[in-house]
PDB file of N, CA and C in Angstrom:
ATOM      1  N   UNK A   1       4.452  16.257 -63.014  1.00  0.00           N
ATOM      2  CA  UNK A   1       5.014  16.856 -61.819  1.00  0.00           C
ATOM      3  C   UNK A   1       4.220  16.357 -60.613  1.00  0.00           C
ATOM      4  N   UNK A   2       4.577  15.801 -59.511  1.00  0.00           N
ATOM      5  CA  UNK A   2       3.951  15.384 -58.452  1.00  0.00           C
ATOM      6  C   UNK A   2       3.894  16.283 -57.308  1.00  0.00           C
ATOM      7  N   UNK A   3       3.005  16.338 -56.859  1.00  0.00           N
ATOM      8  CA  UNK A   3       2.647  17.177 -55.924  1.00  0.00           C
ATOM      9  C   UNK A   3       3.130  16.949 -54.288  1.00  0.00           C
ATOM     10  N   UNK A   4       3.256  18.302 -53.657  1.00  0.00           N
ATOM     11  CA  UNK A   4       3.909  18.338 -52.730  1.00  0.00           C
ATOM     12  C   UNK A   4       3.911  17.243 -51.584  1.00  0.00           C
ATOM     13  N   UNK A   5       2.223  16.683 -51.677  1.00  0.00           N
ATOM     14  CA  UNK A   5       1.573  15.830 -51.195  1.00  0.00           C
ATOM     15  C   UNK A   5       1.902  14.176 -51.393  1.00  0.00           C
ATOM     16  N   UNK A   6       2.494  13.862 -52.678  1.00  0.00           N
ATOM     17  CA  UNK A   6       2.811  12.805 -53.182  1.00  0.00           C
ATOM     18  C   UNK A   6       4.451  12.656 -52.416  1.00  0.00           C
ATOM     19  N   UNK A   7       4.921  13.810 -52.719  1.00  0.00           N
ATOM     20  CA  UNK A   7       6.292  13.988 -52.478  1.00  0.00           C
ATOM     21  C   UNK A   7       6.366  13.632 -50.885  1.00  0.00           C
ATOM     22  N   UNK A   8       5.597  14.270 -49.789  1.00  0.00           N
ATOM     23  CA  UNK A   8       5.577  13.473 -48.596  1.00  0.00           C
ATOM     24  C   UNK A   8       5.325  12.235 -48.107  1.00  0.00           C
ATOM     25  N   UNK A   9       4.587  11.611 -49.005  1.00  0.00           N
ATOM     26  CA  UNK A   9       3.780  10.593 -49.142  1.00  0.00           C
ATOM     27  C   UNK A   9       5.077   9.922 -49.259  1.00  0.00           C
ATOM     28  N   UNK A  10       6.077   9.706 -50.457  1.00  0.00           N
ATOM     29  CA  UNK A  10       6.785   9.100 -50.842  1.00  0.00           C
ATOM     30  C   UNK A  10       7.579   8.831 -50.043  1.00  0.00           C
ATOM     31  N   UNK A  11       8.683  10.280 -49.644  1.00  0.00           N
ATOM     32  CA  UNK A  11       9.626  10.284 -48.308  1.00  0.00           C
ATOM     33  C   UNK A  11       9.184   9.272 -47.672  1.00  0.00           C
ATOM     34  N   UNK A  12       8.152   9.868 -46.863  1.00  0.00           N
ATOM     35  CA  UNK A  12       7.694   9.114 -45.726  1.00  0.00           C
ATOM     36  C   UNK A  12       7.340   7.558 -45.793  1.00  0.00           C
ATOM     37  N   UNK A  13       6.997   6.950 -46.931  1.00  0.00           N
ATOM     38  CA  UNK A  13       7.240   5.492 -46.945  1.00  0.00           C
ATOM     39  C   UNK A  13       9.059   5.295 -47.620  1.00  0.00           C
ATOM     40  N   UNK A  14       9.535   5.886 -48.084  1.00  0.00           N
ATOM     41  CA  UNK A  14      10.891   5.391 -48.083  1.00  0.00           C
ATOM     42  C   UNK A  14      11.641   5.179 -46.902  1.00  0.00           C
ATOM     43  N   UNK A  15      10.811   6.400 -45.757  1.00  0.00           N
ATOM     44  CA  UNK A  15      11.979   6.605 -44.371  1.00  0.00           C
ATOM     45  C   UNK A  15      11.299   5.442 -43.468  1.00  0.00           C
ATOM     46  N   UNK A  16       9.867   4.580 -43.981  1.00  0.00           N
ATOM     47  CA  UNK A  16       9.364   3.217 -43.008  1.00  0.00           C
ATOM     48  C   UNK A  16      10.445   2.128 -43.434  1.00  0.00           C
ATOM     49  N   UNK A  17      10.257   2.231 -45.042  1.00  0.00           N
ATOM     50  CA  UNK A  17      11.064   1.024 -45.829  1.00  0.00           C
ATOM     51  C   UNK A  17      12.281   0.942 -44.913  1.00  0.00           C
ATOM     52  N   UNK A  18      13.231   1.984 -45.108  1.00  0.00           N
ATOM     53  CA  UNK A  18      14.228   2.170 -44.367  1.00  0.00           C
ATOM     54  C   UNK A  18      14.730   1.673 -42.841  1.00  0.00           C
ATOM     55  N   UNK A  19      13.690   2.443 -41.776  1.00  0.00           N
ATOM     56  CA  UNK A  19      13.976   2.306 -40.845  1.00  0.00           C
ATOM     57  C   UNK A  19      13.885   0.194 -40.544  1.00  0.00           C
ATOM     58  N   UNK A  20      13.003  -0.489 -41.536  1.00  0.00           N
ATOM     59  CA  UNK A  20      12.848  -1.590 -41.419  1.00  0.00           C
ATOM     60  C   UNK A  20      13.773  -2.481 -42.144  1.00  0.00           C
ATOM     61  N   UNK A  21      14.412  -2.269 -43.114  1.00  0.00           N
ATOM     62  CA  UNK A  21      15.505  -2.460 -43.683  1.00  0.00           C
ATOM     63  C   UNK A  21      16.809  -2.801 -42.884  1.00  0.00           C
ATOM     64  N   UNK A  22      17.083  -1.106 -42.240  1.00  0.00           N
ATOM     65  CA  UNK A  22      18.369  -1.090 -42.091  1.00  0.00           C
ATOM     66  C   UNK A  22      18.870  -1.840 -41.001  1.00  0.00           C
ATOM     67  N   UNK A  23      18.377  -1.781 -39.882  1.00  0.00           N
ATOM     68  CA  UNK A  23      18.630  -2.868 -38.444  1.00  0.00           C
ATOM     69  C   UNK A  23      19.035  -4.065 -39.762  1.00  0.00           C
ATOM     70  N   UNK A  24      18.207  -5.008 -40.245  1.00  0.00           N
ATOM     71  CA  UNK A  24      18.611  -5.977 -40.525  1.00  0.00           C
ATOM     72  C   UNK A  24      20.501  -6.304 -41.229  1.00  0.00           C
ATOM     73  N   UNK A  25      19.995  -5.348 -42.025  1.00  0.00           N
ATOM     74  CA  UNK A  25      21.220  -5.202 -43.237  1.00  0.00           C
ATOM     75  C   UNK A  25      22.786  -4.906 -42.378  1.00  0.00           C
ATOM     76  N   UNK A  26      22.591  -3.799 -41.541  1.00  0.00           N
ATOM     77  CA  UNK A  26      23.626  -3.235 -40.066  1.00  0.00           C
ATOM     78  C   UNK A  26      24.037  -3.261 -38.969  1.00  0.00           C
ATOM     79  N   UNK A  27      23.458  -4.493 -38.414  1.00  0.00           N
ATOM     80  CA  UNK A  27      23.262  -4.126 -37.040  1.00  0.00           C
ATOM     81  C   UNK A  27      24.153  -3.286 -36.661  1.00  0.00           C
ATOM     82  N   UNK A  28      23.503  -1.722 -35.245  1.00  0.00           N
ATOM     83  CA  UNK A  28      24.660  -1.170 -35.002  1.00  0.00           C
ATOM     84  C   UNK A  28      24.285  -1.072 -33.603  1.00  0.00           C
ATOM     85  N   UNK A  29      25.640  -1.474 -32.491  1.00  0.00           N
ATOM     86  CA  UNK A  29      24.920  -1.335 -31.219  1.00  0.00           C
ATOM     87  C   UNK A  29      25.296   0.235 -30.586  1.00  0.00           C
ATOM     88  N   UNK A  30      24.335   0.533 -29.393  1.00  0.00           N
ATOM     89  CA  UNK A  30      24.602   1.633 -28.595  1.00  0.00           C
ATOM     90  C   UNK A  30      25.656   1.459 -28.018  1.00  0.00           C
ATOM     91  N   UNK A  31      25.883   2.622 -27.581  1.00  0.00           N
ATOM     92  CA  UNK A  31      27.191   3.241 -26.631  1.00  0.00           C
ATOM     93  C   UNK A  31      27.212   2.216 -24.746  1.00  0.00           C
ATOM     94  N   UNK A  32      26.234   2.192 -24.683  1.00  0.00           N
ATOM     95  CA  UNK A  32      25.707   1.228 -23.401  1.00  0.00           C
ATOM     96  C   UNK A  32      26.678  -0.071 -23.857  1.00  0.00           C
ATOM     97  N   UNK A  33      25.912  -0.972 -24.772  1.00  0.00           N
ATOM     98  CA  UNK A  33      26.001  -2.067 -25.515  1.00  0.00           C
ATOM     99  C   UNK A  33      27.800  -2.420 -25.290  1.00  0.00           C
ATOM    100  N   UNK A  34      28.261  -0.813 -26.286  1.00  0.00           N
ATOM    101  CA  UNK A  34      29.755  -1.486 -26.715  1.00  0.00           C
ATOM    102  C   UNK A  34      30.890  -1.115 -25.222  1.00  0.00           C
ATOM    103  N   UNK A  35      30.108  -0.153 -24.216  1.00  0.00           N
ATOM    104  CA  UNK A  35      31.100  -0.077 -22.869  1.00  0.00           C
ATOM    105  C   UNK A  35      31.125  -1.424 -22.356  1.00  0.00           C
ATOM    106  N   UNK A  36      29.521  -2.462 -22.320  1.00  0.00           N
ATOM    107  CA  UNK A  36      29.458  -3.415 -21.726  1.00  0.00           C
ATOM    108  C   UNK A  36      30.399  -4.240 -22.189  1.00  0.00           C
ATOM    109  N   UNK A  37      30.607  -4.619 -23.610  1.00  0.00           N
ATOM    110  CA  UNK A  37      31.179  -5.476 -24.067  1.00  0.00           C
ATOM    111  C   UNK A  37      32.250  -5.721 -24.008  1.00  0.00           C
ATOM    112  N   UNK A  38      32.787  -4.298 -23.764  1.00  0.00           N
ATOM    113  CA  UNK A  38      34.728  -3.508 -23.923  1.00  0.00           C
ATOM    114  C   UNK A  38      35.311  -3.967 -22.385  1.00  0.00           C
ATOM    115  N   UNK A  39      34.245  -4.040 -21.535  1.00  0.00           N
ATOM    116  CA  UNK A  39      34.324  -3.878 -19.735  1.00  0.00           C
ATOM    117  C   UNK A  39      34.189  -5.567 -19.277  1.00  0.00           C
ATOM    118  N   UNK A  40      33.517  -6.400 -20.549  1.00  0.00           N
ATOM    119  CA  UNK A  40      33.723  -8.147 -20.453  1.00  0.00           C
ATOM    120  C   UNK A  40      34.856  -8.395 -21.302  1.00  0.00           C
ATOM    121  N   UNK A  41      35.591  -7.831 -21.536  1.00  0.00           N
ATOM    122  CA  UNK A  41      36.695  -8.504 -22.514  1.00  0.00           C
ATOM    123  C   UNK A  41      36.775  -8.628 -23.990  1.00  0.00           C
ATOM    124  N   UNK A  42      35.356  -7.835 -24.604  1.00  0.00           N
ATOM    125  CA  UNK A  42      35.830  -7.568 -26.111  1.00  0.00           C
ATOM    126  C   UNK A  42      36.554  -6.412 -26.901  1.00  0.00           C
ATOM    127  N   UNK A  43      37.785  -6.844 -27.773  1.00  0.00           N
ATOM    128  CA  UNK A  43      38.540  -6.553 -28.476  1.00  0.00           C
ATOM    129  C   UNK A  43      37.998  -4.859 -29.098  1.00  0.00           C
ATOM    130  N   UNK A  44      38.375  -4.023 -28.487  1.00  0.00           N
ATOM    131  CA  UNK A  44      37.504  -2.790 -29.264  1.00  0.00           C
ATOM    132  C   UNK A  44      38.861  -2.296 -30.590  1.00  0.00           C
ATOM    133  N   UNK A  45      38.390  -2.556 -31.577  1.00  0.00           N
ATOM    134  CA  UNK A  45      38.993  -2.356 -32.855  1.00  0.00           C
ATOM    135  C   UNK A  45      38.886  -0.782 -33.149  1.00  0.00           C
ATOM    136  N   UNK A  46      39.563  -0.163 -33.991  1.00  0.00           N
ATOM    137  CA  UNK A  46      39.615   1.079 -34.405  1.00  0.00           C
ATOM    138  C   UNK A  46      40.309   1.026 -36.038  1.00  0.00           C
ATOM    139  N   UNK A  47      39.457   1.141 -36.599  1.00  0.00           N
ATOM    140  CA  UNK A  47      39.667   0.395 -37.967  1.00  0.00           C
ATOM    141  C   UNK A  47      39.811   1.841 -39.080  1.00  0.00           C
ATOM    142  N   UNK A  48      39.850   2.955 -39.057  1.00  0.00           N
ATOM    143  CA  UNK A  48      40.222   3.966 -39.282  1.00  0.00           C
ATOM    144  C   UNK A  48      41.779   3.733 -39.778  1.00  0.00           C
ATOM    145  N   UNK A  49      42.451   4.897 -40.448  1.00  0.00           N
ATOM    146  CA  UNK A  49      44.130   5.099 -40.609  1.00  0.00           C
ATOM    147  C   UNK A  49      45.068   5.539 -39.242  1.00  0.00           C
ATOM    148  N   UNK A  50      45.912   4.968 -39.493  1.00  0.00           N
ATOM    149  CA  UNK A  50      46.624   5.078 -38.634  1.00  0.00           C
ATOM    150  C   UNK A  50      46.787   6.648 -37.970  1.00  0.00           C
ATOM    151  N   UNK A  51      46.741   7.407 -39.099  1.00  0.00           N
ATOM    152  CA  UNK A  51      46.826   9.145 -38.812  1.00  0.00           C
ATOM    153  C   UNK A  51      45.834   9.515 -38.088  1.00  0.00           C
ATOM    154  N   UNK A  52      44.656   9.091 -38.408  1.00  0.00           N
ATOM    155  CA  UNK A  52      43.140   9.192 -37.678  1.00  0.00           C
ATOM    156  C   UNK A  52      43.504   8.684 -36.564  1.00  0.00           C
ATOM    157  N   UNK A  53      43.969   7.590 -35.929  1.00  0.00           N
ATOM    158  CA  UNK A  53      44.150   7.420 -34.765  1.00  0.00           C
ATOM    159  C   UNK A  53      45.107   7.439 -33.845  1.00  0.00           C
ATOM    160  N   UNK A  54      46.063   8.138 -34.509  1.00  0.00           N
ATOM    161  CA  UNK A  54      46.877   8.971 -33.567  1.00  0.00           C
ATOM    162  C   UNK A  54      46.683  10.413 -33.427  1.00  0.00           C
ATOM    163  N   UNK A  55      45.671  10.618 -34.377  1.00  0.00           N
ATOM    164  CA  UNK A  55      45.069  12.403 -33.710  1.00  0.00           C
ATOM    165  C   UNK A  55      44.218  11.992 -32.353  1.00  0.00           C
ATOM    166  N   UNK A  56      43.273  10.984 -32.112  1.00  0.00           N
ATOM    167  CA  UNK A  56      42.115  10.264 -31.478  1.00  0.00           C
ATOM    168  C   UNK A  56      41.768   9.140 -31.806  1.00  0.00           C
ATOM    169  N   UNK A  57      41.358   8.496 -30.072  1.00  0.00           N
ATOM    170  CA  UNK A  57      41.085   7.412 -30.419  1.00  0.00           C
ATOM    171  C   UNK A  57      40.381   6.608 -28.723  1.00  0.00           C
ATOM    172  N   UNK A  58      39.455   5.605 -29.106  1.00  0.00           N
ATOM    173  CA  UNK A  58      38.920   5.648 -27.666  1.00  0.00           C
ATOM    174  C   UNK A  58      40.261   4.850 -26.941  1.00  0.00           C
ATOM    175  N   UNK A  59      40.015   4.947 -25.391  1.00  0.00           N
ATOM    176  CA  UNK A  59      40.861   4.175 -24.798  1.00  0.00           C
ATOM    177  C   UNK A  59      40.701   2.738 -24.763  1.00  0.00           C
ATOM    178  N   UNK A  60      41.815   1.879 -24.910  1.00  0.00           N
ATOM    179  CA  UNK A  60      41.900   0.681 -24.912  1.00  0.00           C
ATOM    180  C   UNK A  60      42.128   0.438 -26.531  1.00  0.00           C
ATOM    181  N   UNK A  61      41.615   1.135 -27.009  1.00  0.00           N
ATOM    182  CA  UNK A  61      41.586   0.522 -28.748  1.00  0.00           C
ATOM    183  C   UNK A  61      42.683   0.543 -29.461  1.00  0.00           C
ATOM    184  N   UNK A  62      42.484  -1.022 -30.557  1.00  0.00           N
ATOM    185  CA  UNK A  62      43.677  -1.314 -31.151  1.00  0.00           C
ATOM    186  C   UNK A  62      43.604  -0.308 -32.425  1.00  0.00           C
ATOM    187  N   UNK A  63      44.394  -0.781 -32.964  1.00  0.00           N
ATOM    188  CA  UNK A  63      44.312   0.052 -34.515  1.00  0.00           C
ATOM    189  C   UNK A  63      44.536  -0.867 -35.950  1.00  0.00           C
ATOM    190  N   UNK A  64      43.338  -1.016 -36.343  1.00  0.00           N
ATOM    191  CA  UNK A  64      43.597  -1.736 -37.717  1.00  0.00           C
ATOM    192  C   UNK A  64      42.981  -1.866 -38.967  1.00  0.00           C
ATOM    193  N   UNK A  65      43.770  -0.752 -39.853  1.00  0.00           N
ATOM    194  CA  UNK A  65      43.036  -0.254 -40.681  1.00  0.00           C
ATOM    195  C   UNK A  65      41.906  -1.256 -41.696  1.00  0.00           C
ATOM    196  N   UNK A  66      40.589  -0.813 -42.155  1.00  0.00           N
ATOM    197  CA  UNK A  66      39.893  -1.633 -42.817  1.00  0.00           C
ATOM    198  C   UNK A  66      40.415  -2.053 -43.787  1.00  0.00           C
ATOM    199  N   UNK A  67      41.571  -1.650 -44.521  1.00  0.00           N
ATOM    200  CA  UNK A  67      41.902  -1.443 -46.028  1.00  0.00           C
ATOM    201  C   UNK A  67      43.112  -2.580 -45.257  1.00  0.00           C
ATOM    202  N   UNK A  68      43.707  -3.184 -44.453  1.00  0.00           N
ATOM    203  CA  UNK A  68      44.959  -4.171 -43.936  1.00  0.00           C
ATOM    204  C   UNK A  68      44.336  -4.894 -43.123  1.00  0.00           C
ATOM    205  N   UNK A  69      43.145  -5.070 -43.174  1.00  0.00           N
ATOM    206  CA  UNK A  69      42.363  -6.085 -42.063  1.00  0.00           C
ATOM    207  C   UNK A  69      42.885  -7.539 -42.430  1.00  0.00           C
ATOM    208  N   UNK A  70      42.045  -7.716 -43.726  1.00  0.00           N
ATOM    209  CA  UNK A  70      42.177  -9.490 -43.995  1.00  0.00           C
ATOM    210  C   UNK A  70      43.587  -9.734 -43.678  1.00  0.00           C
ATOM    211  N   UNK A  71      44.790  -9.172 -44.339  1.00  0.00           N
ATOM    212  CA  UNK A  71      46.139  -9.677 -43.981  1.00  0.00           C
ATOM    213  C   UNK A  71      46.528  -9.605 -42.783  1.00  0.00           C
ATOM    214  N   UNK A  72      45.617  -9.084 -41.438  1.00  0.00           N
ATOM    215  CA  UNK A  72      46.113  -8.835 -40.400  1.00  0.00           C
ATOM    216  C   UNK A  72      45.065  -9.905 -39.547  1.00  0.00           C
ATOM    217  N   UNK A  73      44.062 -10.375 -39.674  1.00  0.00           N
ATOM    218  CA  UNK A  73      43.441 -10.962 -38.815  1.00  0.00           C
ATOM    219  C   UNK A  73      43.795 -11.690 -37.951  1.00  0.00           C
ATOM    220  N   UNK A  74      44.935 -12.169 -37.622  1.00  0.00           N
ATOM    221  CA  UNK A  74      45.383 -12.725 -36.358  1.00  0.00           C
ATOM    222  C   UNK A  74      45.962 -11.599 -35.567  1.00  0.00           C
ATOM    223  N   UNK A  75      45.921 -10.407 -35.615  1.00  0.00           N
ATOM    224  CA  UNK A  75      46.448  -8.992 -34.322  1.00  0.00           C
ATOM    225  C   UNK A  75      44.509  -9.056 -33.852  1.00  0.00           C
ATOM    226  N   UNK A  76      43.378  -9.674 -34.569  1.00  0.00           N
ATOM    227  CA  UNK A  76      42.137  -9.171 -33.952  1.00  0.00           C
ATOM    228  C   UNK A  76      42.377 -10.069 -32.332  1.00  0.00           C
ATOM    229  N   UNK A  77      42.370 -11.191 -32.817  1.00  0.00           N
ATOM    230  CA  UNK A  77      42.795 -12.253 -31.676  1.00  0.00           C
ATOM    231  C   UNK A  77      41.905 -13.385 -32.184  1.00  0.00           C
ATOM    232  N   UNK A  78      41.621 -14.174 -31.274  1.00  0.00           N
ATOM    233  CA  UNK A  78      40.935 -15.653 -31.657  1.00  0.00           C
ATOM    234  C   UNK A  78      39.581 -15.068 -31.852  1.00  0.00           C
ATOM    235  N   UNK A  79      39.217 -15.614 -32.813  1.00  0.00           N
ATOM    236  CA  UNK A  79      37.625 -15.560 -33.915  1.00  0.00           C
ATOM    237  C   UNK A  79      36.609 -16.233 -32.537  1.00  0.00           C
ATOM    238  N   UNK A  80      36.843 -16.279 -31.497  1.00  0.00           N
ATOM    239  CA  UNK A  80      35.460 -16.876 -30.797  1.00  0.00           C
ATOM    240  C   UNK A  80      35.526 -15.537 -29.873  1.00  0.00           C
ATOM    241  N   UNK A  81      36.516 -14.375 -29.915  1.00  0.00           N
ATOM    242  CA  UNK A  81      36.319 -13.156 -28.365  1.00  0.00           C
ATOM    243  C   UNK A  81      35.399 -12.565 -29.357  1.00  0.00           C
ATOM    244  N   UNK A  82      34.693 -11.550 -28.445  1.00  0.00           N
ATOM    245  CA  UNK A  82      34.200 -10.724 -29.256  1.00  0.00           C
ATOM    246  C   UNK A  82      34.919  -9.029 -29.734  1.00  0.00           C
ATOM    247  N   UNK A  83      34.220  -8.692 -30.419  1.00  0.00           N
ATOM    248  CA  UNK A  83      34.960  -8.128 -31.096  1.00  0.00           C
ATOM    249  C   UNK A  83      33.649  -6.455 -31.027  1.00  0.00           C
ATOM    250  N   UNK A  84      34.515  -5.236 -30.794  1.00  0.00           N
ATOM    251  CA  UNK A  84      33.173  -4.095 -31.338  1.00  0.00           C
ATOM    252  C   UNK A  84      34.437  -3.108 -32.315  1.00  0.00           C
ATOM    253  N   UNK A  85      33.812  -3.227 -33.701  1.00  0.00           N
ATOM    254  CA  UNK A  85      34.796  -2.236 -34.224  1.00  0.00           C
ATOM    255  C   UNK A  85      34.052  -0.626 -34.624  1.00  0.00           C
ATOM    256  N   UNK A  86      34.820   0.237 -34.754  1.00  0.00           N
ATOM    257  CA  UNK A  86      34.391   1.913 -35.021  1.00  0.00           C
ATOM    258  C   UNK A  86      35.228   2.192 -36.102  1.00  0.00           C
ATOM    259  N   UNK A  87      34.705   3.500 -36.317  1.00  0.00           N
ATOM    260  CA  UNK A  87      35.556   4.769 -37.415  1.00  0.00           C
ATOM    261  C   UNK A  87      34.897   5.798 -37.183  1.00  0.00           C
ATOM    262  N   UNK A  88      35.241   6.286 -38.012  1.00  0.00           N
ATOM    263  CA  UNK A  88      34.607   8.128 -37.905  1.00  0.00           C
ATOM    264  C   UNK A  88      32.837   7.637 -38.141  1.00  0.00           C
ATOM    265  N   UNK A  89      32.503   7.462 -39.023  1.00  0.00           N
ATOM    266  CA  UNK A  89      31.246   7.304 -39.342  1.00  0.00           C
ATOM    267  C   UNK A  89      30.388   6.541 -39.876  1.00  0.00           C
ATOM    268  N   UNK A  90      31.058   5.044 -39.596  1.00  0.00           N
ATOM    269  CA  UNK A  90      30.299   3.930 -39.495  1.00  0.00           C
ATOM    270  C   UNK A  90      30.426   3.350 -41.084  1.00  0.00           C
ATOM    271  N   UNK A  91      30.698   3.864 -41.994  1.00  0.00           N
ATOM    272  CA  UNK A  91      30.760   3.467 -43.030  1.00  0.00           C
ATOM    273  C   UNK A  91      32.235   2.148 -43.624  1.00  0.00           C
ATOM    274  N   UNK A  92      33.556   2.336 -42.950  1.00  0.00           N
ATOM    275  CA  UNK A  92      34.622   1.686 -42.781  1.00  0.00           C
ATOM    276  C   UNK A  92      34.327   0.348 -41.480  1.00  0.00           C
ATOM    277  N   UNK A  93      33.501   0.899 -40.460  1.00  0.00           N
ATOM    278  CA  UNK A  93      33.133  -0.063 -39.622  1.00  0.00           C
ATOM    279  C   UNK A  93      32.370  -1.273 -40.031  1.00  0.00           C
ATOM    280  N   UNK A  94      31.435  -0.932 -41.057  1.00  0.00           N
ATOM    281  CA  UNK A  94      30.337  -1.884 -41.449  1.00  0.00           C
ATOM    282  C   UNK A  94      31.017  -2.841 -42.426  1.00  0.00           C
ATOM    283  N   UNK A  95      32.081  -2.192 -42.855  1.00  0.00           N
ATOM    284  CA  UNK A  95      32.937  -3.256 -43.902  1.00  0.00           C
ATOM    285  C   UNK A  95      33.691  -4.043 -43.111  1.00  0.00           C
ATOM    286  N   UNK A  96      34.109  -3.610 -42.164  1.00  0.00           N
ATOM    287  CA  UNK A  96      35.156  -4.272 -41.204  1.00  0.00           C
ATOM    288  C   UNK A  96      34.507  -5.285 -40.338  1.00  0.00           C
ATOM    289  N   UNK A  97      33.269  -5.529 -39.901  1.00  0.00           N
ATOM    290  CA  UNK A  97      32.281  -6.232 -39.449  1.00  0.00           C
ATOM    291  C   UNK A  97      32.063  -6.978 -40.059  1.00  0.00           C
ATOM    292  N   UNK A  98      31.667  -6.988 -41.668  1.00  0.00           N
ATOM    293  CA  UNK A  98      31.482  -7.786 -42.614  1.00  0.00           C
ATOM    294  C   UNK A  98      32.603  -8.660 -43.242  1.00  0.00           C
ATOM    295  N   UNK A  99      33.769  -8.376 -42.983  1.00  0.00           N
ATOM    296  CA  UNK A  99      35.039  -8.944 -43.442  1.00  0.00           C
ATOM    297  C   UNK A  99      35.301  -9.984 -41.788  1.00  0.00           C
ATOM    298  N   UNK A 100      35.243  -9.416 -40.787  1.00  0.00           N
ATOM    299  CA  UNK A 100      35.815 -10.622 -39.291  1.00  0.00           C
ATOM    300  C   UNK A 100      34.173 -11.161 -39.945  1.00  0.00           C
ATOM    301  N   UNK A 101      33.115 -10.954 -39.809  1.00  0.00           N
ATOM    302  CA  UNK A 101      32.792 -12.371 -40.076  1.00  0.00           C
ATOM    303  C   UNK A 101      32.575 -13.680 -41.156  1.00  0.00           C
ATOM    304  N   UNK A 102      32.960 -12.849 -41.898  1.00  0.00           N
ATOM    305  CA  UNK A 102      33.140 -13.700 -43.034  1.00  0.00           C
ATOM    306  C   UNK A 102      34.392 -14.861 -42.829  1.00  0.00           C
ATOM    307  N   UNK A 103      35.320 -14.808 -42.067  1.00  0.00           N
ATOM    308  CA  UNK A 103      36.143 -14.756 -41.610  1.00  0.00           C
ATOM    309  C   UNK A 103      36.237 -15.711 -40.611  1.00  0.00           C
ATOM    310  N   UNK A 104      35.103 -15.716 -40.040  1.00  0.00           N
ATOM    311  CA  UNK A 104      35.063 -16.879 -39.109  1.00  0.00           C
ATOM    312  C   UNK A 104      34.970 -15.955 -37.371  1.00  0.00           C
ATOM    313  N   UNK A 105      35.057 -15.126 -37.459  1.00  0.00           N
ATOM    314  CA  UNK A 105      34.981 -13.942 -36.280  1.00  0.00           C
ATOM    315  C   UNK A 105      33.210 -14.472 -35.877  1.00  0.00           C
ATOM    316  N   UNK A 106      32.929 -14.635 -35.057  1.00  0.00           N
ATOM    317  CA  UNK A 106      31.374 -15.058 -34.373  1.00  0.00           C
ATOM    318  C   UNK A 106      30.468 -14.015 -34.003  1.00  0.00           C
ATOM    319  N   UNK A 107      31.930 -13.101 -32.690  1.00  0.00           N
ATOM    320  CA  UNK A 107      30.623 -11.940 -32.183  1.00  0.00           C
ATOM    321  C   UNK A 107      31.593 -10.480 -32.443  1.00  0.00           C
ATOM    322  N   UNK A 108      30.335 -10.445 -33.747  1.00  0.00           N
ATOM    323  CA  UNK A 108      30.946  -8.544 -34.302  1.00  0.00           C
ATOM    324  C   UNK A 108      30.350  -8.130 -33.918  1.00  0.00           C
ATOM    325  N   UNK A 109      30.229  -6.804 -33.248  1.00  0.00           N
ATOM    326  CA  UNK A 109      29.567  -5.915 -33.291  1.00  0.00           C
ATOM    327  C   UNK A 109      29.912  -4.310 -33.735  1.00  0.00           C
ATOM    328  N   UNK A 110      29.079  -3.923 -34.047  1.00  0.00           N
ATOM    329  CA  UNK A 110      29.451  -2.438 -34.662  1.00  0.00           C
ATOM    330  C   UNK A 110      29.113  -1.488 -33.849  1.00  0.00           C
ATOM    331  N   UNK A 111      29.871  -0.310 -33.212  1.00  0.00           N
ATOM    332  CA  UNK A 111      29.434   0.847 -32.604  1.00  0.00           C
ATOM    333  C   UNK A 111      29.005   1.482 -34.226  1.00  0.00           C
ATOM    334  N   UNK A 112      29.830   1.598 -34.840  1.00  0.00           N
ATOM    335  CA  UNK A 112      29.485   2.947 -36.243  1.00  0.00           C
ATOM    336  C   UNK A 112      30.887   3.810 -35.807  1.00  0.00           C
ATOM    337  N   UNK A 113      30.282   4.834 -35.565  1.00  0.00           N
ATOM    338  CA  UNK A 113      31.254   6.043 -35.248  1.00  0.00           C
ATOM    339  C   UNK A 113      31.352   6.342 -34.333  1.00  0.00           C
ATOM    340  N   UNK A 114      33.128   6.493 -33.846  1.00  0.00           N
ATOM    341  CA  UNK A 114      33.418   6.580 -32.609  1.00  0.00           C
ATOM    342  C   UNK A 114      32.745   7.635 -31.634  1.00  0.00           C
ATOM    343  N   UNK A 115      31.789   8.636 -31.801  1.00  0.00           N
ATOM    344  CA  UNK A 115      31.571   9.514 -30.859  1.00  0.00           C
ATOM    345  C   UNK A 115      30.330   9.216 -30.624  1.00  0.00           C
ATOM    346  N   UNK A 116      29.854   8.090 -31.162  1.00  0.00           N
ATOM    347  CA  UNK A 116      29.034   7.388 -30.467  1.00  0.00           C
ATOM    348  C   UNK A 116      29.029   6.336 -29.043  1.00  0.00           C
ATOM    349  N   UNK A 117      30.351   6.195 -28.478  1.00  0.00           N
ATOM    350  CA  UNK A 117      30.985   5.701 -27.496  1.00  0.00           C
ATOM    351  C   UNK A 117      30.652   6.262 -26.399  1.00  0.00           C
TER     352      UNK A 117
END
């Protein structure tokens, strides 16, 4: 049984590992970041279901679900604009980031989740 002491010990280097990890693995930009980008001409995606984004949704944003992306990649527009996609909670976004660039898409960027906007 490890002690309470070990047990902090541990956390607390999992949450360094982490915090050094994850930037790399995610990049996710601020709310600053993705107004700037939205206000130069990049494509703000909304990659959520269609139902999700007709309850809400930021202004300007297209709609295209993560799960109909690849068959849709020409509604993103030309692979050299940039691009910031969202969802509820960043988890559908990070796939959708990872699919435009695989893709040939140049500048992804990820808000995460829209109420981070």
């Amino acid at each position: 049984m490890r002690s309470p002491l070990e047990i902090a010990l541990l956390v607390l280097v999992l949450a360094v590992i982490g915090a050094l990890v994850w930037p790399k693995n995610r990049p996710v930009i601020d709310s600053a970041e993705a107004h700037r980008l939205v206000e130069q001409g990049a494509v703000l995606l909304d990659v959520r279901t269609p139902e999700e984004f007709a309850r809400s949704h930021l202004p300007g944003a297209k709609n295209l679900p993560v799960g109909d992306l690849e068959g849709r990649l020409s509604e993103v527009g030309e692979p050299d604009r940039p691009v910031v996609v969202y969802c509820r909670s960043g988890a559908r976004s990070a796939r959708a980031r990872e699919t435009l660039l695989r893709h040939g898409f140049s500048h992804v960027s990820d808000l995460g989740a829209m109420s981070r906007y």
